[in-house]
C-alpha atoms as a PDB file:
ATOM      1  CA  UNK A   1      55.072   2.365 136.197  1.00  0.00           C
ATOM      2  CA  UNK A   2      56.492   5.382 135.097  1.00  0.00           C
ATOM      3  CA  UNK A   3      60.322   6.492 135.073  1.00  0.00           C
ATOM      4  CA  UNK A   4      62.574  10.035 135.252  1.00  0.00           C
ATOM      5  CA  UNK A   5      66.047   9.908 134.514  1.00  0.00           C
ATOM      6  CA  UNK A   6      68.155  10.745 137.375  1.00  0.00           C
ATOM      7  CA  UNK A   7      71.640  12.553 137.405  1.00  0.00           C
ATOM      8  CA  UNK A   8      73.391  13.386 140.469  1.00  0.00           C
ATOM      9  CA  UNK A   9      76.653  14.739 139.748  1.00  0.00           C
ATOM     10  CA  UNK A  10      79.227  16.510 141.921  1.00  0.00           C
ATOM     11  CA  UNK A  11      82.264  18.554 140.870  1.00  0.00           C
ATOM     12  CA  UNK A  12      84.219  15.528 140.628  1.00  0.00           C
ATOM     13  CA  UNK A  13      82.267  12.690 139.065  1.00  0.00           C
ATOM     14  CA  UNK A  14      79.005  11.613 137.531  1.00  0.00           C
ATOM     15  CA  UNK A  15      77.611   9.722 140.740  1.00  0.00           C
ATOM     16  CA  UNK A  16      74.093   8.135 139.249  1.00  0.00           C
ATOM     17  CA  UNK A  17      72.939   8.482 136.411  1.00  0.00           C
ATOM     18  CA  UNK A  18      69.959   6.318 135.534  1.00  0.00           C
ATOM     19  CA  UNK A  19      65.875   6.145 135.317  1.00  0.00           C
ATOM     20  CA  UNK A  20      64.262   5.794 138.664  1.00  0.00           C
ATOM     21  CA  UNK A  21      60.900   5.689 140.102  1.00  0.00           C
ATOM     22  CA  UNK A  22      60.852   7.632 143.231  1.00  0.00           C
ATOM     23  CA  UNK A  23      63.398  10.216 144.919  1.00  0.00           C
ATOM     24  CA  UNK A  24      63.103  11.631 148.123  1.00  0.00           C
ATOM     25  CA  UNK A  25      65.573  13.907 148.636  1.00  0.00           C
ATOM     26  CA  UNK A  26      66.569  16.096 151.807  1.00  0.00           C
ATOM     27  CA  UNK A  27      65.178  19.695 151.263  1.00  0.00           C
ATOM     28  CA  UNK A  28      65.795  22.777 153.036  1.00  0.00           C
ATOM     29  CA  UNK A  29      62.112  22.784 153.897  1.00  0.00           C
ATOM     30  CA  UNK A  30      61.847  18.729 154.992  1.00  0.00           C
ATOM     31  CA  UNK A  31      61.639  15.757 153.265  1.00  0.00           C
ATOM     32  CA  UNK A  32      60.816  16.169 149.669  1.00  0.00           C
ATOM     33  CA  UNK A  33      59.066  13.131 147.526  1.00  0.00           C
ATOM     34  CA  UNK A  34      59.802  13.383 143.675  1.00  0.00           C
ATOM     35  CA  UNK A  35      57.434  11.023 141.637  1.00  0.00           C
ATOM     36  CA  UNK A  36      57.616  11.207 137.618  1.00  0.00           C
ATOM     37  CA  UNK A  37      55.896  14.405 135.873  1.00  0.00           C
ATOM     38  CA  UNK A  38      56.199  16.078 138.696  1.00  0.00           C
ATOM     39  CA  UNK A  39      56.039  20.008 138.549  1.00  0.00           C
ATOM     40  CA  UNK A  40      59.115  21.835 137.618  1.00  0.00           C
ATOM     41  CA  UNK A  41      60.868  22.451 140.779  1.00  0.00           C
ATOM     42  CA  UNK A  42      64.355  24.054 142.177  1.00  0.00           C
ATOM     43  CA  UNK A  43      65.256  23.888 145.627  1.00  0.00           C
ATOM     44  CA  UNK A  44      68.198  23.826 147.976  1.00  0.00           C
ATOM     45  CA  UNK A  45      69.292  20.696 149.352  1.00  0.00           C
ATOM     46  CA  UNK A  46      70.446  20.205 153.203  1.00  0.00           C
ATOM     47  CA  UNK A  47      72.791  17.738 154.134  1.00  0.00           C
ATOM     48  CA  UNK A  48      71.830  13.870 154.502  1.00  0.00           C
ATOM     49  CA  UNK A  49      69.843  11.033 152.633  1.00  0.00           C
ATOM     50  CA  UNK A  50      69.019  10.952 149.228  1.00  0.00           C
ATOM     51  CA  UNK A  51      66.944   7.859 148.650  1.00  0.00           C
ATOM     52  CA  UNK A  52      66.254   6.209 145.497  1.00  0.00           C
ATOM     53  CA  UNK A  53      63.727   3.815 144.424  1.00  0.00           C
ATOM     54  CA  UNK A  54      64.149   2.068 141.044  1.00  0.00           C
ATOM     55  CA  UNK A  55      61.833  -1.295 140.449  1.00  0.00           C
ATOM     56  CA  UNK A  56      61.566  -3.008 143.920  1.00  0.00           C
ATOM     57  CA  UNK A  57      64.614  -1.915 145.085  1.00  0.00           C
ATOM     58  CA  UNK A  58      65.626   1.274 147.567  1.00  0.00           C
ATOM     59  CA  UNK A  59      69.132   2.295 148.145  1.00  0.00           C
ATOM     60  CA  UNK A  60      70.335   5.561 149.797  1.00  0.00           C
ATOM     61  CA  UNK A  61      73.340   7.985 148.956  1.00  0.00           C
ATOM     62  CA  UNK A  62      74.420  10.543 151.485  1.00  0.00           C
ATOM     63  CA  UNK A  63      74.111  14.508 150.150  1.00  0.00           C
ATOM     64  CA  UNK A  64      76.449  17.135 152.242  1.00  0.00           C
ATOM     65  CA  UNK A  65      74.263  19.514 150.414  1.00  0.00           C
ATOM     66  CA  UNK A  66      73.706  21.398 146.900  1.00  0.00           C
ATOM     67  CA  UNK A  67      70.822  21.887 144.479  1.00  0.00           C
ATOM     68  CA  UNK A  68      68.145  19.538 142.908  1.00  0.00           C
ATOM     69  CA  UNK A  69      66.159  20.454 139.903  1.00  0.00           C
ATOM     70  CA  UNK A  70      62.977  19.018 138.306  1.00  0.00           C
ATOM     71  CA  UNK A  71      62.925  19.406 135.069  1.00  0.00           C
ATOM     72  CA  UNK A  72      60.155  17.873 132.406  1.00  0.00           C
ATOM     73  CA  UNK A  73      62.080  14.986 131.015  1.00  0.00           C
ATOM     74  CA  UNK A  74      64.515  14.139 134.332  1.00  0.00           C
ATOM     75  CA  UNK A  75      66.093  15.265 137.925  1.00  0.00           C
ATOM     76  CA  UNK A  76      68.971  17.089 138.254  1.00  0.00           C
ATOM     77  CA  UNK A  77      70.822  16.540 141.768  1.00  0.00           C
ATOM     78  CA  UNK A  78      74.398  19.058 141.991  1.00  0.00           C
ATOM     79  CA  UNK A  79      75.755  18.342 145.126  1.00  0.00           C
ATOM     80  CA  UNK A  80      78.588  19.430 147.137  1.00  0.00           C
ATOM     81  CA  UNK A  81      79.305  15.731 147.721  1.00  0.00           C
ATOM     82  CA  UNK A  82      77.506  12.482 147.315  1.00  0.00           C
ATOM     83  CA  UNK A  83      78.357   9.124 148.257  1.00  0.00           C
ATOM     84  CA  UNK A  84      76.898   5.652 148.291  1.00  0.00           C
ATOM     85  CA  UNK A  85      76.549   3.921 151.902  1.00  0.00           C
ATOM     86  CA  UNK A  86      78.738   1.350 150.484  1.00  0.00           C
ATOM     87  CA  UNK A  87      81.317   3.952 150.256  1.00  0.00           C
ATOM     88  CA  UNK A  88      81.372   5.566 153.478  1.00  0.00           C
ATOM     89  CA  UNK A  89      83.976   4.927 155.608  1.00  0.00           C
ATOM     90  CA  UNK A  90      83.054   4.629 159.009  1.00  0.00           C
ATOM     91  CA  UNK A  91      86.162   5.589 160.925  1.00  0.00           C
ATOM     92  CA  UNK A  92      86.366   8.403 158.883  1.00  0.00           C
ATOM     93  CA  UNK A  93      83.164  10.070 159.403  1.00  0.00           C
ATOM     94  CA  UNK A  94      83.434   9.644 163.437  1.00  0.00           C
ATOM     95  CA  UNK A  95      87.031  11.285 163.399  1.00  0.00           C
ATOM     96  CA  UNK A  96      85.731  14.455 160.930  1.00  0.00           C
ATOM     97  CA  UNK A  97      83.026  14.087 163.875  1.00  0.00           C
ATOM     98  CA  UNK A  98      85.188  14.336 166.694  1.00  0.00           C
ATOM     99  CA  UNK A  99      87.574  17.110 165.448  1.00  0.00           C
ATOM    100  CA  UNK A 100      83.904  19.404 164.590  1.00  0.00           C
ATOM    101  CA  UNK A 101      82.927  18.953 168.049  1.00  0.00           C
ATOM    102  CA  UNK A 102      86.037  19.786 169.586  1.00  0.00           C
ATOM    103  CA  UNK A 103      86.224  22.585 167.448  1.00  0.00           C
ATOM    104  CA  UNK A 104      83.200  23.567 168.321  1.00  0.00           C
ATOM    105  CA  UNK A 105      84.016  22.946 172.299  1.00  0.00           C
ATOM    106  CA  UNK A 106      86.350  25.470 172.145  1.00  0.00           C
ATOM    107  CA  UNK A 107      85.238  28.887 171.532  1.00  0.00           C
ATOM    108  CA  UNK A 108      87.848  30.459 170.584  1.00  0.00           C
ATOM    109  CA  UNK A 109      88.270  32.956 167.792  1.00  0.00           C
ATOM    110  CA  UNK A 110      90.568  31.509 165.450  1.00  0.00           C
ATOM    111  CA  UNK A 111      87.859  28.953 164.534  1.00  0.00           C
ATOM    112  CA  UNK A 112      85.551  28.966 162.017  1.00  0.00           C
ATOM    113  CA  UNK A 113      82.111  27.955 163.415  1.00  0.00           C
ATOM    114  CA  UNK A 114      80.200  27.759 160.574  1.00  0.00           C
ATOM    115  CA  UNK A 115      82.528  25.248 158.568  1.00  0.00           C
ATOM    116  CA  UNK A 116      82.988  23.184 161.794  1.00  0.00           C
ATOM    117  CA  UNK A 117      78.987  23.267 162.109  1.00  0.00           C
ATOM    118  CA  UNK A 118      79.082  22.103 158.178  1.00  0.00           C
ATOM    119  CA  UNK A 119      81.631  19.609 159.121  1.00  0.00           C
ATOM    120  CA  UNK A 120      79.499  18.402 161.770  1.00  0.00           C
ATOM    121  CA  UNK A 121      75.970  18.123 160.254  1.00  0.00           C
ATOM    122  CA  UNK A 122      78.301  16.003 156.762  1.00  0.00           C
ATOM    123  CA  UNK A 123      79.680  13.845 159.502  1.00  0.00           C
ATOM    124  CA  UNK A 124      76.420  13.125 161.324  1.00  0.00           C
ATOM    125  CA  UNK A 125      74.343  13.039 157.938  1.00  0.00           C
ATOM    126  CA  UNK A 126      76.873  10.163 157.463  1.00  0.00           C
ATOM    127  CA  UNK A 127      76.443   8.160 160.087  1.00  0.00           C
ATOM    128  CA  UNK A 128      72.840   8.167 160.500  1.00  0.00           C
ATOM    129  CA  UNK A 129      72.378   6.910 157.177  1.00  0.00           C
ATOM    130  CA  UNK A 130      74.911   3.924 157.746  1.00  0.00           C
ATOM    131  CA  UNK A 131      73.350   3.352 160.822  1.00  0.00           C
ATOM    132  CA  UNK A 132      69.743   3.051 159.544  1.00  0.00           C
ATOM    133  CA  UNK A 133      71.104   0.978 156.611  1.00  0.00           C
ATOM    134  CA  UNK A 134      72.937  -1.677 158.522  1.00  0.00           C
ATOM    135  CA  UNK A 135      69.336  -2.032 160.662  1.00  0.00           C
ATOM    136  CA  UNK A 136      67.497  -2.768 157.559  1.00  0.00           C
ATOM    137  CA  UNK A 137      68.001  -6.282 156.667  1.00  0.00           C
ATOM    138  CA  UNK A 138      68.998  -6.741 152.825  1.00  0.00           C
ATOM    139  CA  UNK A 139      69.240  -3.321 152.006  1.00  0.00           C
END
């Protein structure tokens, strides 16, 4: 079967960076299924699960959003943030999801309601990926 290189880089780090057979990544328009030779492409990239299948294996990162590009020879992911499910920590993401809904609760005008909304769809993006990974066995 055929491969594309992968990169998905953030600001900070290099976070994959290897030949894949399938990404389906979380567009502003749905789900979005990248196969090799696919058509040159640039979208915008919503928060939540980037999934990645290389050989007979699947694993998932979690996106808080950016840009992904198709480009002849490989797939470009820039995102805001990226993270493996290995790597999120679970307490974490439930406090940053507390403190956006009480933020949000409030209604008052000092706060910012679209970066606690932001806050809030990261946070959520993270735990619904845990908490479809820890259903699947072995993955």
């Amino acid at each position: 079967m055929a491969t594309t290189r992968l990169d998905i880089v953030t600001a900070e780090r290099v976070v994959f960076s290897e030949d894949v057979d399938v990404v389906v990544a979380p567009g502003v328009e749905g789900q979005l299924g990248i196969l090799p030779h696919h058509a040159p492409l640039m979208t915008m990239l919503l928060p939540g699960e980037l999934r990645i299948r290389r050989g007979g294996e699947e694993f998932s990162l979690v996106i808080s959003g950016g840009f992904l590009e198709v480009r002849p020879d490989r797939i470009i992911v820039l995102a805001d943030a990226a993270e493996r499910v290995e790597e999120i920590d679970i307490a974490r993401a439930e406090e940053a999801k507390r403190r956006a809904e009480e933020l949000l609760s409030r209604h008052a005008p000092e706060v910012d309601t679209a970066q606690a909304e932001a806050a809030l769809r990261r946070s959520l993006a993270r735990l619904k990926v845990v908490g479809r990974r820890k259903r699947k066995p072995g993955v």
